[in-house]
C-alpha atoms as a PDB file:
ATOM      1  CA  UNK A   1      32.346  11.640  -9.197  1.00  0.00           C
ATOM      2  CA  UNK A   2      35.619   9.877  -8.614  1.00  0.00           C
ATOM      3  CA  UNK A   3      36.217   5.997  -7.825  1.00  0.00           C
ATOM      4  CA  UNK A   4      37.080   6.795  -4.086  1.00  0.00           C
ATOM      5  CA  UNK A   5      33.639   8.739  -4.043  1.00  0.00           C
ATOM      6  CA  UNK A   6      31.567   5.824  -5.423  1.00  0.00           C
ATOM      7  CA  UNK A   7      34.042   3.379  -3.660  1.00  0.00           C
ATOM      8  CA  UNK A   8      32.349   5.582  -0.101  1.00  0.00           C
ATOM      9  CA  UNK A   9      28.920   5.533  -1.417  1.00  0.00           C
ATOM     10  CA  UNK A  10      29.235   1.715  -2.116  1.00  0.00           C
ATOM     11  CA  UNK A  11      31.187   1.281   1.678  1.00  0.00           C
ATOM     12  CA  UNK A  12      28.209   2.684   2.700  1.00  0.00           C
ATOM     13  CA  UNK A  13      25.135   1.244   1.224  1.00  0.00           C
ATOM     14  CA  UNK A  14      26.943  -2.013   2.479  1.00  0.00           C
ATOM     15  CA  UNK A  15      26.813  -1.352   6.353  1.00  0.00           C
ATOM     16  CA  UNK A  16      22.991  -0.008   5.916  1.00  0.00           C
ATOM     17  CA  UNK A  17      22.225  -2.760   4.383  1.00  0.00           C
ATOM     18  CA  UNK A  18      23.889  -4.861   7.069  1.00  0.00           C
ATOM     19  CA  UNK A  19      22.304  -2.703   9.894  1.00  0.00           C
ATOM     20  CA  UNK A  20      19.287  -3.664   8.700  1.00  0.00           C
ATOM     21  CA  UNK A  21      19.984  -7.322   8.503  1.00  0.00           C
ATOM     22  CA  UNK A  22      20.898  -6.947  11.732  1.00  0.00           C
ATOM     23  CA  UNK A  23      17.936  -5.417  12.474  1.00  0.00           C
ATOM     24  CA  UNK A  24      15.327  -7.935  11.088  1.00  0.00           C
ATOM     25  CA  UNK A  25      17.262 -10.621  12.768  1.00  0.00           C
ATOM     26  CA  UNK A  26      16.450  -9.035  15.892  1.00  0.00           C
ATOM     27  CA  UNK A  27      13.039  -9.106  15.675  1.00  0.00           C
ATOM     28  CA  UNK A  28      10.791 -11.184  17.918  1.00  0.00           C
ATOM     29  CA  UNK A  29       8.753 -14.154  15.934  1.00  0.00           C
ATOM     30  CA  UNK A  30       5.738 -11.716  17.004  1.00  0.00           C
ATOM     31  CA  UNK A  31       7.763  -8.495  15.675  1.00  0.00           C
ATOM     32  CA  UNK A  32       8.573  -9.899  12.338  1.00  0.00           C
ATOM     33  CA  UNK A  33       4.804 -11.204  11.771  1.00  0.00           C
ATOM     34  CA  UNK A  34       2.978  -7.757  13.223  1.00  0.00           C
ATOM     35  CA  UNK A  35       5.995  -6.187  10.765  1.00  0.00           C
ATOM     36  CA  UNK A  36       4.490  -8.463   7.937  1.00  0.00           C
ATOM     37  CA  UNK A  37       1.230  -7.693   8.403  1.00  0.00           C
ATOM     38  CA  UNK A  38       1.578  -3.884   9.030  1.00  0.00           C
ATOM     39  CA  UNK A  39       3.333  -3.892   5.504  1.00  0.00           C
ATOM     40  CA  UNK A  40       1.041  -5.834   4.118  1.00  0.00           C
ATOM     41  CA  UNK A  41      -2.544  -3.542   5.071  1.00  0.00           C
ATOM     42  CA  UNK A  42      -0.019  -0.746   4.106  1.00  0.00           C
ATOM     43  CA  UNK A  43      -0.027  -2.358   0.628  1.00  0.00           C
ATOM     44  CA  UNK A  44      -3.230  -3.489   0.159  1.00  0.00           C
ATOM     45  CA  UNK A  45      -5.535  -1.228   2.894  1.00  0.00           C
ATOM     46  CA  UNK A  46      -8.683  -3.825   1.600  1.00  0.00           C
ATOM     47  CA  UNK A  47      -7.029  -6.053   4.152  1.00  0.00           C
ATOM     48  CA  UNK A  48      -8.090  -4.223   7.375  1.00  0.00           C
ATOM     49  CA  UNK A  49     -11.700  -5.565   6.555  1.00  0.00           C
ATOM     50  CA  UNK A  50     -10.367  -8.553   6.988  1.00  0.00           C
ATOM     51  CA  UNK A  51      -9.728  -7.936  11.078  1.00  0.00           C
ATOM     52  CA  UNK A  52      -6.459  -6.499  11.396  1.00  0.00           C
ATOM     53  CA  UNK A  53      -5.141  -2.926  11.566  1.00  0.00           C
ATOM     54  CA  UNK A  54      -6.397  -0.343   9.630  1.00  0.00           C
ATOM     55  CA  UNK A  55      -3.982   1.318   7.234  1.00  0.00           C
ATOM     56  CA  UNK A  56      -3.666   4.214   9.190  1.00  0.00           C
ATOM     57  CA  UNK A  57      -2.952   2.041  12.327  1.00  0.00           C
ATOM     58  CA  UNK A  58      -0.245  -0.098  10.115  1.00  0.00           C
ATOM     59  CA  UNK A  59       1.284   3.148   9.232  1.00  0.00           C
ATOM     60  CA  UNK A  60       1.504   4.049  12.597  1.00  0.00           C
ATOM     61  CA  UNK A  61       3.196   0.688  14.060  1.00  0.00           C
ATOM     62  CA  UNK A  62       5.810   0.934  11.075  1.00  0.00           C
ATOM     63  CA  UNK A  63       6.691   4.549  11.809  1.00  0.00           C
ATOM     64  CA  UNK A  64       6.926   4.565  15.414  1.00  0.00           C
ATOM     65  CA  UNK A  65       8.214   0.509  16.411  1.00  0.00           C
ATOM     66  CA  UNK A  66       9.662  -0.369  13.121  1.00  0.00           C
ATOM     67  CA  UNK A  67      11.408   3.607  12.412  1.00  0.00           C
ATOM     68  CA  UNK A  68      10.004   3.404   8.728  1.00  0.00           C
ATOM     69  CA  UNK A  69      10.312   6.944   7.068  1.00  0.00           C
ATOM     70  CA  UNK A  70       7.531   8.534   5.156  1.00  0.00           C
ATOM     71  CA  UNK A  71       9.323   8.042   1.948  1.00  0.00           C
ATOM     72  CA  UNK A  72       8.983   3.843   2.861  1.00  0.00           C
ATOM     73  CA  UNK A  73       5.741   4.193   3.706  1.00  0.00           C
ATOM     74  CA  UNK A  74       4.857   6.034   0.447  1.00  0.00           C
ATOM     75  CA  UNK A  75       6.968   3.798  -1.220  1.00  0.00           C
ATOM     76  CA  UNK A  76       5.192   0.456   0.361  1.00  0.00           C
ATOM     77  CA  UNK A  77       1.746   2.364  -1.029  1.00  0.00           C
ATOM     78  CA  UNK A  78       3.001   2.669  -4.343  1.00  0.00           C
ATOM     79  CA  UNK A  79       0.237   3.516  -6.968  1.00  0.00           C
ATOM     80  CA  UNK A  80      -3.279   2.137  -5.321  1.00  0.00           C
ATOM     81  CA  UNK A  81      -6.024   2.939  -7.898  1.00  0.00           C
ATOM     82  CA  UNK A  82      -3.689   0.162 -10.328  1.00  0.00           C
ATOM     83  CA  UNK A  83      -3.846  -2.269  -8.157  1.00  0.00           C
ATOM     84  CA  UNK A  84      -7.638  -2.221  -8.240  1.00  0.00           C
ATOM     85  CA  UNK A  85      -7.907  -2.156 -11.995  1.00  0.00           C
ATOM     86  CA  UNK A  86      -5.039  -4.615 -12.264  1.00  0.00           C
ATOM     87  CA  UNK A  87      -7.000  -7.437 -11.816  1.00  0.00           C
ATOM     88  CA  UNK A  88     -10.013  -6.960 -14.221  1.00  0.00           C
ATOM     89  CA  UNK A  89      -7.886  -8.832 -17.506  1.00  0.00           C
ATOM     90  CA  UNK A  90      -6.950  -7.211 -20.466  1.00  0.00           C
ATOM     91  CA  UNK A  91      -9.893  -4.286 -22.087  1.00  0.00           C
ATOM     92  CA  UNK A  92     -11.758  -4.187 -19.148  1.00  0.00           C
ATOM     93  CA  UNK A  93      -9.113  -1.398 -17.458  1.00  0.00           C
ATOM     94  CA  UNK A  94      -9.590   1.822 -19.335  1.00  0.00           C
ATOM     95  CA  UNK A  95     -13.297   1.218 -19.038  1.00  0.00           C
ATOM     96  CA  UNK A  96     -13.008   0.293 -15.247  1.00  0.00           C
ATOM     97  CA  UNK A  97     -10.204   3.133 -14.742  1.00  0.00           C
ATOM     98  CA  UNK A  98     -12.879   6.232 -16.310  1.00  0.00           C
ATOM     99  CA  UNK A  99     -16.161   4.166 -14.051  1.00  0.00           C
ATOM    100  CA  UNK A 100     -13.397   4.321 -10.912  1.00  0.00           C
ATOM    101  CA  UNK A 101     -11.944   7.718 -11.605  1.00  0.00           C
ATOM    102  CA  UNK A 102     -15.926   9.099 -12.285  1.00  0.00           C
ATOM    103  CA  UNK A 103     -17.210   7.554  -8.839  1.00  0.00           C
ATOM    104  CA  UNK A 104     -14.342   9.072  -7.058  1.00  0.00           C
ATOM    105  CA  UNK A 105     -14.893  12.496  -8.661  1.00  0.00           C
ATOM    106  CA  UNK A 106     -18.596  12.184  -7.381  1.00  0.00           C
ATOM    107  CA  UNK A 107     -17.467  11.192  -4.315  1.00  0.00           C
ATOM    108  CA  UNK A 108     -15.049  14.403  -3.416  1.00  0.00           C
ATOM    109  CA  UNK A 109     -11.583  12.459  -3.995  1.00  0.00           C
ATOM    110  CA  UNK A 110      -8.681  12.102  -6.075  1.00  0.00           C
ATOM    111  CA  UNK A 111      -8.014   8.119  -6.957  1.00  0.00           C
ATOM    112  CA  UNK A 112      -4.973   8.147  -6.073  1.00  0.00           C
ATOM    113  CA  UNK A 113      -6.094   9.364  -2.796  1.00  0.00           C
ATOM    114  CA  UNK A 114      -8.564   6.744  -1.981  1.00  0.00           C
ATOM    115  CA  UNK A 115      -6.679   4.843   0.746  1.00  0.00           C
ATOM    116  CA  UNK A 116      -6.332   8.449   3.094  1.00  0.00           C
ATOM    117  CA  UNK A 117     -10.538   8.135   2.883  1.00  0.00           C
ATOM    118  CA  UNK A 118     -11.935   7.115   6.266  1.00  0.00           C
ATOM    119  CA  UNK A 119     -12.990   3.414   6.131  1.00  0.00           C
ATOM    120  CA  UNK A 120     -16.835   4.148   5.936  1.00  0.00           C
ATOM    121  CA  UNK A 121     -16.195   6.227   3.098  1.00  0.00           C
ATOM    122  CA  UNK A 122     -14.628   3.951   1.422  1.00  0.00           C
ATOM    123  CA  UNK A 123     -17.257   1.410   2.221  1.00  0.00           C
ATOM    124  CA  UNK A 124     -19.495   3.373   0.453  1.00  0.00           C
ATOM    125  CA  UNK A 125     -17.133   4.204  -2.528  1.00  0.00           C
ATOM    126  CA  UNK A 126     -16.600   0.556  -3.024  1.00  0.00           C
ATOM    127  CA  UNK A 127     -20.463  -0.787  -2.654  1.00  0.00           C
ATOM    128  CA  UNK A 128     -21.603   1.900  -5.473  1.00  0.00           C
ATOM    129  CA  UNK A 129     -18.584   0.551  -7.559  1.00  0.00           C
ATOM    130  CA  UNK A 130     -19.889  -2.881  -7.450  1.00  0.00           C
ATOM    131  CA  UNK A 131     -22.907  -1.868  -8.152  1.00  0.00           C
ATOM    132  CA  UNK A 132     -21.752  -0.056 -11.394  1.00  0.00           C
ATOM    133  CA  UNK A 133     -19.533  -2.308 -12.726  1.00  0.00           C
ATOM    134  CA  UNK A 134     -19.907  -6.161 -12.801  1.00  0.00           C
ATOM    135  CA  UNK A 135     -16.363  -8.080 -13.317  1.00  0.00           C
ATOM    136  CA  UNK A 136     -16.653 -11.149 -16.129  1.00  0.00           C
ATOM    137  CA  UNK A 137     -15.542 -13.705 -13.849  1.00  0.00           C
ATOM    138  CA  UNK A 138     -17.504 -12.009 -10.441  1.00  0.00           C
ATOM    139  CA  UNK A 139     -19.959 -14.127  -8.273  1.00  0.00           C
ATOM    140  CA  UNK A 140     -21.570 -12.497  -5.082  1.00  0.00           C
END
């Protein structure tokens, strides 16, 4: 590619970037924090137990009032069966990774998969994991 090329490409990952600054800085106090937490369940779908949208829901208010594309939304979802192991502390994962990968073979899934599972499902998924595997540093 040529300089003017790149120079184009540069001119014009500027103004998106802009247009979206623009963007976020017209969004309601309300907007930005239903934004927030939309992103947020779309991250971590555990968070929906906590009262607010489900992840399906959060993908839905990001798609339709916040025009996020699929490949955001993917992106935002990132690699979900890590983030479960990530927290178990070093030689605990591969043992927690072939427990979690078994469960969701018995269960009909792939584990990279598990946050398209309905929520009772995963209810389920996630009450026979606990009672398979007990964390170090876990109280009930």
């Amino acid at each position: 590619m040529g300089n003017e090329t790149l120079s184009k490409i540069d001119s014009y990952l500027e103004q998106m970037d802009e247009k979206k600054k623009i963007r976020e800085a017209k969004l309601s106090v309300p907007d930005k924090h239903q934004k927030k937490i939309a992103i947020d369940t779309v991250k971590n779908p555990m968070k929906a137990l906590l009262g607010g949208p489900s992840a399906e829901e959060a993908e839905e208010i990001l798609r339709k009032k916040f025009k996020y594309s699929d490949a955001q939304i993917k992106k935002l979802k990132g690699n979900k069966t890590e983030g479960y192991i990530e927290a178990l502390g070093e030689g605990k994962d591969e043992e927690y990774k072939k427990v979690f990968n078994a469960l969701a073979k018995k269960h009909g899934f792939d584990p990279e998969d598990i946050e398209n599972l309905p929520d009772d499902k995963k209810k389920a998924f996630f009450d026979e994991l606990d009672k398979k595997w007990k964390a170090d540093k876990e109280t009930d």
